[in-house]
C-alpha atoms as a PDB file:
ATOM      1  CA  UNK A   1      92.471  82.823  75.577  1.00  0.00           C
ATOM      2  CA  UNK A   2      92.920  83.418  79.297  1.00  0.00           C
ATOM      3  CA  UNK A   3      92.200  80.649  81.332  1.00  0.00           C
ATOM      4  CA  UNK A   4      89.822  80.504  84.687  1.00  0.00           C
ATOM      5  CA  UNK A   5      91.397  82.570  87.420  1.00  0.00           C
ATOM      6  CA  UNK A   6      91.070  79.375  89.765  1.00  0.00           C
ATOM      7  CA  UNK A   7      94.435  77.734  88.539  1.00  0.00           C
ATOM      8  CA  UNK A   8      96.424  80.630  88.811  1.00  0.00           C
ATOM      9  CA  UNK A   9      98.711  80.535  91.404  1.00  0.00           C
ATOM     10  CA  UNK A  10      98.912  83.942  93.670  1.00  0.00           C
ATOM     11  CA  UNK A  11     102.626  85.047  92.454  1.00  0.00           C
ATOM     12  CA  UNK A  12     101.392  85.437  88.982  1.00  0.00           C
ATOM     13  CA  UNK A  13      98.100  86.846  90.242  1.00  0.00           C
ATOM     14  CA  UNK A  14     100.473  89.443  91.635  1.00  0.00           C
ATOM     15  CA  UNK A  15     102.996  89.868  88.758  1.00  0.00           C
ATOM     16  CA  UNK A  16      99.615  90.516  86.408  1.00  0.00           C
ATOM     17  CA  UNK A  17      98.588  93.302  89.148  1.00  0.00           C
ATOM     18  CA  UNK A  18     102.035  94.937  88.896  1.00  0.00           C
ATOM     19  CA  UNK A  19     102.151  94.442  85.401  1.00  0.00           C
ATOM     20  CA  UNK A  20      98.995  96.916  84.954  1.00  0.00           C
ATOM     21  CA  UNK A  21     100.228  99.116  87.702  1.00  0.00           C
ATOM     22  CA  UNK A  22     103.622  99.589  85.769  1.00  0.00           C
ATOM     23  CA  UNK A  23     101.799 100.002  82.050  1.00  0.00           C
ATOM     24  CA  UNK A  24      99.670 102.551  83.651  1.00  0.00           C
ATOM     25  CA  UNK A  25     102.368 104.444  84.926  1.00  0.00           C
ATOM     26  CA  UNK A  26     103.724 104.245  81.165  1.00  0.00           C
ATOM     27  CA  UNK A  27     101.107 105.892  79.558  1.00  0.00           C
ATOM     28  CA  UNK A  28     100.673 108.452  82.509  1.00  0.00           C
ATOM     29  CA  UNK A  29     104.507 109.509  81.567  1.00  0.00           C
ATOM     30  CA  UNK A  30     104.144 109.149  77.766  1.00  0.00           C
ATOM     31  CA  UNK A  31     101.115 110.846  77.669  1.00  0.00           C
ATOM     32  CA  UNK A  32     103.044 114.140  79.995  1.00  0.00           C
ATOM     33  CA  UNK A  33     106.239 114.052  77.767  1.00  0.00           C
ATOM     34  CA  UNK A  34     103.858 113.934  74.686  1.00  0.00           C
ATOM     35  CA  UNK A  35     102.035 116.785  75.796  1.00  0.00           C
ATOM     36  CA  UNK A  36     104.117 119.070  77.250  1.00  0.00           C
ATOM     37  CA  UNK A  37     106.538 118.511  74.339  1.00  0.00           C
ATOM     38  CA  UNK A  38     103.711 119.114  71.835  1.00  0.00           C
ATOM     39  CA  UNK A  39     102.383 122.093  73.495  1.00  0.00           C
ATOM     40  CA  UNK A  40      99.367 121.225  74.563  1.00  0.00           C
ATOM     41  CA  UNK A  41     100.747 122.543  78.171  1.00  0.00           C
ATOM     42  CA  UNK A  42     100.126 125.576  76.861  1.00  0.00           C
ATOM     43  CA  UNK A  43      96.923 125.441  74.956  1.00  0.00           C
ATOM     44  CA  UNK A  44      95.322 123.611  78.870  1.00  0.00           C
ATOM     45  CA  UNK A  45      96.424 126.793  80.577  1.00  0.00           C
ATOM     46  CA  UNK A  46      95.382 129.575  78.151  1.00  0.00           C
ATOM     47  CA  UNK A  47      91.987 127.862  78.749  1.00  0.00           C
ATOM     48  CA  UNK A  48      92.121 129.128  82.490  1.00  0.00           C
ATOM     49  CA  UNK A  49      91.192 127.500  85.520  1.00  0.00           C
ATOM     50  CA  UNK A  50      87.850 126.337  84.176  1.00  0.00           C
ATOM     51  CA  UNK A  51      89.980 123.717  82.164  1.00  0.00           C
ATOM     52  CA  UNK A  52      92.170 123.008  85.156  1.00  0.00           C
ATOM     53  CA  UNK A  53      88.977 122.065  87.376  1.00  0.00           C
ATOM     54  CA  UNK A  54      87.493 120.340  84.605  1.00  0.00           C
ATOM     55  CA  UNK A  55      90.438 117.943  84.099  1.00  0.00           C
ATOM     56  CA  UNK A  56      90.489 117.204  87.876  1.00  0.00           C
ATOM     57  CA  UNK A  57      86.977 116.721  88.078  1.00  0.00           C
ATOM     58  CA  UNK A  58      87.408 114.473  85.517  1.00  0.00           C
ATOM     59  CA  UNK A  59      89.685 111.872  87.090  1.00  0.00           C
ATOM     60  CA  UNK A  60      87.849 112.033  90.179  1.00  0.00           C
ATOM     61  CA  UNK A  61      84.713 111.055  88.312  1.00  0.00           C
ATOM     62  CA  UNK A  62      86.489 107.904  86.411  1.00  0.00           C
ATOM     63  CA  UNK A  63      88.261 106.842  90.087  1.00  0.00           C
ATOM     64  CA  UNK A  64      84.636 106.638  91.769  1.00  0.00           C
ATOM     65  CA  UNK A  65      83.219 105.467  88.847  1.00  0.00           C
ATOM     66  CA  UNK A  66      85.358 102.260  89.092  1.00  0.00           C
ATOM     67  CA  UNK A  67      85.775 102.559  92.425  1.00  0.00           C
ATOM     68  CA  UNK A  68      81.652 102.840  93.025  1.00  0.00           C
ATOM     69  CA  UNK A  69      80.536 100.304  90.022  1.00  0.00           C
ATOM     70  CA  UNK A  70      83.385  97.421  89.915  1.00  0.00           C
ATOM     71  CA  UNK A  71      81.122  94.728  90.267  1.00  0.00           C
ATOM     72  CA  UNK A  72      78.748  96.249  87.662  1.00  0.00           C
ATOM     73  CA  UNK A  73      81.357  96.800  85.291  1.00  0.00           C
ATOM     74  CA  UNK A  74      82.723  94.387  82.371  1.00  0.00           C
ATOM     75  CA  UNK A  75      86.202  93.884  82.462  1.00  0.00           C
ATOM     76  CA  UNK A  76      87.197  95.746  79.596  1.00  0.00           C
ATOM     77  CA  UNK A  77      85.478  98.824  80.791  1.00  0.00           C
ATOM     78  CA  UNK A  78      87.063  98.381  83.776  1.00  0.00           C
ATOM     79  CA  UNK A  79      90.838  98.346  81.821  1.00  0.00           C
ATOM     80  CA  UNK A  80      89.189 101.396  79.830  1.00  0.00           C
ATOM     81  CA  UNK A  81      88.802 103.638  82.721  1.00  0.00           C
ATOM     82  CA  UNK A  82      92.120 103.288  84.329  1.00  0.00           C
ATOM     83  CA  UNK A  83      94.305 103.569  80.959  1.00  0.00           C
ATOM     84  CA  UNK A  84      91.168 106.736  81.024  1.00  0.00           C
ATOM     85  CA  UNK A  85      92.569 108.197  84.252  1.00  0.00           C
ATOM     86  CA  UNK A  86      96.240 107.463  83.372  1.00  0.00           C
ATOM     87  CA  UNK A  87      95.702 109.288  80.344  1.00  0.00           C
ATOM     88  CA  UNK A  88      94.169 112.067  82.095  1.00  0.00           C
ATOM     89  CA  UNK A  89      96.971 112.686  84.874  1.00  0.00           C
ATOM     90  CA  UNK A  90      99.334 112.809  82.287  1.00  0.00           C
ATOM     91  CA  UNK A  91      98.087 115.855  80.971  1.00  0.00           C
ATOM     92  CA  UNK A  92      98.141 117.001  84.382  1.00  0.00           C
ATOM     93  CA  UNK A  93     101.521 115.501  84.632  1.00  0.00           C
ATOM     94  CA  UNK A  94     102.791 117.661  81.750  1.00  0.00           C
ATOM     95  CA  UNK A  95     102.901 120.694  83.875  1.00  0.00           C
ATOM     96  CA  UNK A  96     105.679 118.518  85.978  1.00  0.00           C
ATOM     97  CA  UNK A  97     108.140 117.729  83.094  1.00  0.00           C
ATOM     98  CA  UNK A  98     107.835 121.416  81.651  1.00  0.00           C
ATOM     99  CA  UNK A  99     108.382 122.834  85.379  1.00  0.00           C
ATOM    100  CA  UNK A 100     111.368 120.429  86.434  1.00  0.00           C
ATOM    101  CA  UNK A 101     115.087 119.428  84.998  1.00  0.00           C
ATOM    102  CA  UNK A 102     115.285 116.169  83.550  1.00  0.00           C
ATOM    103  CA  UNK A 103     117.769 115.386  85.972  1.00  0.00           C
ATOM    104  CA  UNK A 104     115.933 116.049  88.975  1.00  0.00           C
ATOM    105  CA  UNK A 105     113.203 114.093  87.245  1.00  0.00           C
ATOM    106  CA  UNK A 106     114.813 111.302  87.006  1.00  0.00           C
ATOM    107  CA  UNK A 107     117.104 111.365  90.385  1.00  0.00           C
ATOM    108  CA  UNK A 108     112.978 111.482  91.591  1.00  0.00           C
ATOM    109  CA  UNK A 109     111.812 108.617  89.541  1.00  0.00           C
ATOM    110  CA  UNK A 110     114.769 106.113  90.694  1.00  0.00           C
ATOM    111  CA  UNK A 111     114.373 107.032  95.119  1.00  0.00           C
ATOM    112  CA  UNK A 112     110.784 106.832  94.370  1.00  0.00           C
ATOM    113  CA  UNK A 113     110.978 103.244  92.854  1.00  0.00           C
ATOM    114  CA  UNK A 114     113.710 102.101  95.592  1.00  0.00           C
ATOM    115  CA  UNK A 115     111.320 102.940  98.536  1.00  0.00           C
ATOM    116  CA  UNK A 116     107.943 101.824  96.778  1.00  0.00           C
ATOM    117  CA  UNK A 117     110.096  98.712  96.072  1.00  0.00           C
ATOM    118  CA  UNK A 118     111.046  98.176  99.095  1.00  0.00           C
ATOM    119  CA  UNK A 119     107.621  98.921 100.509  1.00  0.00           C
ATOM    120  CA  UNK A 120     105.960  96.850  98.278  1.00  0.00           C
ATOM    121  CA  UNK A 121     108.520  93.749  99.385  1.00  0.00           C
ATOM    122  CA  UNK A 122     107.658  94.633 103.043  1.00  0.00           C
ATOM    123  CA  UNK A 123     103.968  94.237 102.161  1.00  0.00           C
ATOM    124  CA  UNK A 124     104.526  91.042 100.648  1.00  0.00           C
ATOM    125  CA  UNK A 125     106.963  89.195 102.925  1.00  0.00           C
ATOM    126  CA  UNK A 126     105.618  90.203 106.338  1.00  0.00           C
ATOM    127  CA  UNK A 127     103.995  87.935 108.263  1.00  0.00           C
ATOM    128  CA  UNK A 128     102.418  90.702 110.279  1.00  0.00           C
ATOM    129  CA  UNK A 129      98.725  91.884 109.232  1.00  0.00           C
ATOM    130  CA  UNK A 130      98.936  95.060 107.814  1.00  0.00           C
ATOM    131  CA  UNK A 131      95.070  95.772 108.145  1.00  0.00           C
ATOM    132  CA  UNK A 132      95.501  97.545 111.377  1.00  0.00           C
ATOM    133  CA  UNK A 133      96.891 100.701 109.818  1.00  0.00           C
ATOM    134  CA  UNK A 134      94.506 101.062 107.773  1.00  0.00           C
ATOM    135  CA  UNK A 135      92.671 103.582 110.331  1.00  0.00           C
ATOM    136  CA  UNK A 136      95.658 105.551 110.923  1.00  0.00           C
ATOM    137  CA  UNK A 137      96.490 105.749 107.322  1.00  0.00           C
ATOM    138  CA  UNK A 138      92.601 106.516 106.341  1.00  0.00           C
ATOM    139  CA  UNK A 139      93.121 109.746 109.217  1.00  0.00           C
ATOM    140  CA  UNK A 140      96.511 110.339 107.288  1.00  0.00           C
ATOM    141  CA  UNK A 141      94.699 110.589 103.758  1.00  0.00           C
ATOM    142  CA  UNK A 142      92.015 113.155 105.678  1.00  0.00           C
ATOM    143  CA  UNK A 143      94.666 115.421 107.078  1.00  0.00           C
ATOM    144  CA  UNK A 144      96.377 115.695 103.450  1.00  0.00           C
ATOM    145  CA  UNK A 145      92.996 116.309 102.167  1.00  0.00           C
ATOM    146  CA  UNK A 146      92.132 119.123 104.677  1.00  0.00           C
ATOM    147  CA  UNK A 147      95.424 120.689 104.622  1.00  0.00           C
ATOM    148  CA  UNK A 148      95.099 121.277 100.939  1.00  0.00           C
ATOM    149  CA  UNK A 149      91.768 122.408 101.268  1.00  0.00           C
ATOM    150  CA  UNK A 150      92.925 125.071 103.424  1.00  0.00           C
ATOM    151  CA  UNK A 151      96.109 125.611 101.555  1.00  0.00           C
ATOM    152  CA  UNK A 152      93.649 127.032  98.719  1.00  0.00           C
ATOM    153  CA  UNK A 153      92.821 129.661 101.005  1.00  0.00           C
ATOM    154  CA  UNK A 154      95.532 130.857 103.619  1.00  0.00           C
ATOM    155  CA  UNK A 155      99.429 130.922 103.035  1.00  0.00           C
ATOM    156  CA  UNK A 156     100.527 127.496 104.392  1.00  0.00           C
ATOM    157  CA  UNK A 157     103.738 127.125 102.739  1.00  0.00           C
ATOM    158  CA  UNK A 158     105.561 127.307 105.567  1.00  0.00           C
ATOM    159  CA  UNK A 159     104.362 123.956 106.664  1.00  0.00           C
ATOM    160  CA  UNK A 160     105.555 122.277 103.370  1.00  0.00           C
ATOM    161  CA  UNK A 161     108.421 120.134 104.730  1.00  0.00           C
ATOM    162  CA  UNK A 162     106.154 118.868 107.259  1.00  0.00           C
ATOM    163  CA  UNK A 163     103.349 117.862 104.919  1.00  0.00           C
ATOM    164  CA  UNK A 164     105.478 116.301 102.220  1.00  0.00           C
ATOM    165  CA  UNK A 165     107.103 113.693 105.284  1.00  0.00           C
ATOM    166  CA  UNK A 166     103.620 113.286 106.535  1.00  0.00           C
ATOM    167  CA  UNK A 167     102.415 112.516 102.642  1.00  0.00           C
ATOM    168  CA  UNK A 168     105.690 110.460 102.090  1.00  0.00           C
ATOM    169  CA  UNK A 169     104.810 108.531 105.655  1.00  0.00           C
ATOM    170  CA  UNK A 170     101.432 107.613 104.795  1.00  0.00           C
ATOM    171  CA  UNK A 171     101.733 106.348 100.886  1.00  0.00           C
ATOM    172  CA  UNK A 172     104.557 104.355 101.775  1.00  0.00           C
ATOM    173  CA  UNK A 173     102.524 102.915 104.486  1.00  0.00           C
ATOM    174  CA  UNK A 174      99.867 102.459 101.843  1.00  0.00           C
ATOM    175  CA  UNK A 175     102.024 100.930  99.266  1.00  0.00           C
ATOM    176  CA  UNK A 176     102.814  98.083 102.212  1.00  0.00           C
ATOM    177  CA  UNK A 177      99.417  97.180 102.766  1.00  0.00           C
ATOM    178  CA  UNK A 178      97.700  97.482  99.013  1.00  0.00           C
ATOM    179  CA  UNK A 179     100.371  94.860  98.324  1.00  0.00           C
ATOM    180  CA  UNK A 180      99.186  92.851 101.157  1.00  0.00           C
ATOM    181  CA  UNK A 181      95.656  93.221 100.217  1.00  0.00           C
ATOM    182  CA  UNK A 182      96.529  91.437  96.998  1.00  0.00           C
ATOM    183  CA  UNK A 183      96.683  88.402  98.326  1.00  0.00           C
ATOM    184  CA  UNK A 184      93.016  89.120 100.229  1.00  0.00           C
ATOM    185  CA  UNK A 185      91.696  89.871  96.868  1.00  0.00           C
ATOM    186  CA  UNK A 186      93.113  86.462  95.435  1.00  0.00           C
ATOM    187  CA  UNK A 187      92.047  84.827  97.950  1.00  0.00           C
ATOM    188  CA  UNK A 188      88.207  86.239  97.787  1.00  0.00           C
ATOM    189  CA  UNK A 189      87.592  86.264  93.973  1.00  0.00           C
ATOM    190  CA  UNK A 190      89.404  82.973  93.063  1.00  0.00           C
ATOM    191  CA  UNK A 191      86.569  81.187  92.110  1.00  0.00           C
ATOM    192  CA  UNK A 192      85.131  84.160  90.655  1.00  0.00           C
ATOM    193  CA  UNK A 193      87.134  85.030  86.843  1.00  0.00           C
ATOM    194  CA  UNK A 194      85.741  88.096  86.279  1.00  0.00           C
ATOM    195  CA  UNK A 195      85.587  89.889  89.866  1.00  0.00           C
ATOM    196  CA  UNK A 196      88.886  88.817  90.056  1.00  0.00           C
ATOM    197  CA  UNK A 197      90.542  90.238  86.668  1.00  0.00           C
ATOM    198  CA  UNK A 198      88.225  93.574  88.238  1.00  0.00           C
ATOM    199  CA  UNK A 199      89.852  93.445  91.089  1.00  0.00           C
ATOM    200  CA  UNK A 200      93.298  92.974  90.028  1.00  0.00           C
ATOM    201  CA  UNK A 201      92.673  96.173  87.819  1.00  0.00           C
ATOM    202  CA  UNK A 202      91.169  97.976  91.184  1.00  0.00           C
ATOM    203  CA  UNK A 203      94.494  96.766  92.696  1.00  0.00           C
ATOM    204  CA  UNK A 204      96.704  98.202  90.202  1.00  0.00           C
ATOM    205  CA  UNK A 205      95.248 101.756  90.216  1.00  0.00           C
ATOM    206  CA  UNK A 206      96.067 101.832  94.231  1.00  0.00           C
ATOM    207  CA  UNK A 207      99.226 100.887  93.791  1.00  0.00           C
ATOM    208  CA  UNK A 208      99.542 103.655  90.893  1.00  0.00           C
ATOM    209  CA  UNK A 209      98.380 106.477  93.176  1.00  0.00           C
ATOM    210  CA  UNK A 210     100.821 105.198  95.984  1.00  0.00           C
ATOM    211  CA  UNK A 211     103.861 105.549  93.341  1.00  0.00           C
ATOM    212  CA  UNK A 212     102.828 108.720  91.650  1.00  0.00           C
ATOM    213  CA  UNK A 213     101.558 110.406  95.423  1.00  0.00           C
ATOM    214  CA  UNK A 214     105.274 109.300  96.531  1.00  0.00           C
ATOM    215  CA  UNK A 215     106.815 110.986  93.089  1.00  0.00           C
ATOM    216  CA  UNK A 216     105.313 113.923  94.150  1.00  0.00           C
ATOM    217  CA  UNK A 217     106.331 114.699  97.509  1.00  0.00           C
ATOM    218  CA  UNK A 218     109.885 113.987  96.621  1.00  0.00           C
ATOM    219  CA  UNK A 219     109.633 115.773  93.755  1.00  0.00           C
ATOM    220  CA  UNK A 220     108.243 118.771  96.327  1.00  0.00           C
ATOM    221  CA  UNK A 221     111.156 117.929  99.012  1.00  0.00           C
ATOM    222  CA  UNK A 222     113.996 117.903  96.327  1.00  0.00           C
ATOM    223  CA  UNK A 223     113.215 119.122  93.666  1.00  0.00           C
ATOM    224  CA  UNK A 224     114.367 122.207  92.089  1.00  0.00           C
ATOM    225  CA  UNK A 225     112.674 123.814  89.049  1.00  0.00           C
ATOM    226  CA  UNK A 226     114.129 124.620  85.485  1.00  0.00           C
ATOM    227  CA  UNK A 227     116.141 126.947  85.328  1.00  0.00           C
ATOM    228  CA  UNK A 228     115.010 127.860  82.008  1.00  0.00           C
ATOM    229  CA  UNK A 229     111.499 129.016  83.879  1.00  0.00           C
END
């Protein structure tokens, strides 16, 4: 039985927080091997785009849903919606390991754990407060947003380059201060066991976009595709 989150100390607070971020990542990569190598790749896209939207309107829905109701919710349904949304970028994922080399994949994979790494140790060790970036890195996460909006709808790939080291930029800069904000969250829920097994779950799926968001604009700066597509 786990005992009350008042006695435990903030390093294994942290290690627990890590430890979700790193089993979600898990299933978000089993689940895309599983399915592409299965097929189901294929079955998704003879659906059309209707399936497409409907599996990104899907994970959208489960992130606000935790983000939105995280006091409201138990903490097993709180565990249950981000293995939920892991689950359901892996299927989106699967498009990634039937489009890309193995290789590449995996040269991806290790830079993108070296600088979240080494991000995430920044976050940690600094004595400087992090919190004043979060404006500049909220502005960041609008311009992304916008650009791809408008990506939809004019030819923008000419811009690419620039995008992907403005992406890289500001998810490294978030992995620095979600780490940070661990200790925030320790410090505000430690009396409280359940907000604080909530939050440390809420924790964990920032840190998951920040790795995954950092994946992908490597994967878009370096990567090359199969050559067997």
């Amino acid at each position: 039985m786990e005992g009350g989150l008042a006695s435990e100390p903030l390093n294994v607070y942290t290690a627990k927080t890590f430890g979700w971020m790193f089993l979600g990542l898990l299933v978000t990569f089993g689940t895309a091997i599983a399915f592409s190598a299965g097929g189901g790749l294929y079955y998704l896209l003879t659906m059309g785009m209707p399936a497409v939207f409907a599996l990104a309107i899907a994970e959208i829905v489960v992130v606000m849903v935790l983000s939105a109701r995280l006091h409201k919710l138990s903490i097993g349904a709180a565990r249950g919606l981000f293995f939920a949304y892991a689950v359901l970028n892996g299927i989106t994922f699967s498009a990634v390991f039937f489009a890309y080399d193995v290789q590449i994949l995996l040269t991806v994979f290790a830079l993108t754990s070296l600088y979240f790494g080494v991000l995430a140790a920044y976050g940690w060790f600094t004595k400087r407060d992090l919190s004043g970036l979060r404006p500049i890195l909220t502005a960041g996460l609008i311009f992304l947003l916008v650009f791809w909006l408008i990506s939809m709808f004019l030819p923008l790939s000419g811009f690419d380059r620039i995008i992907c080291f403005v992406g890289l930029a500001v998810f490294m800069g978030l992995t620095a201060y979600d780490t940070q904000k661990i200790k925030q969250l320790h410090a505000a829920f430690e009396g409280d066991y359940e907000m604080s097994k909530k939050a440390s779950i809420f924790a964990a799926l920032q840190l998951y976009l920040d790795f995954i968001n950092i994946f992908l604009y490597i994967l878009r700066l370096l990567g090359r595709r199969s050559s067997s597509n």
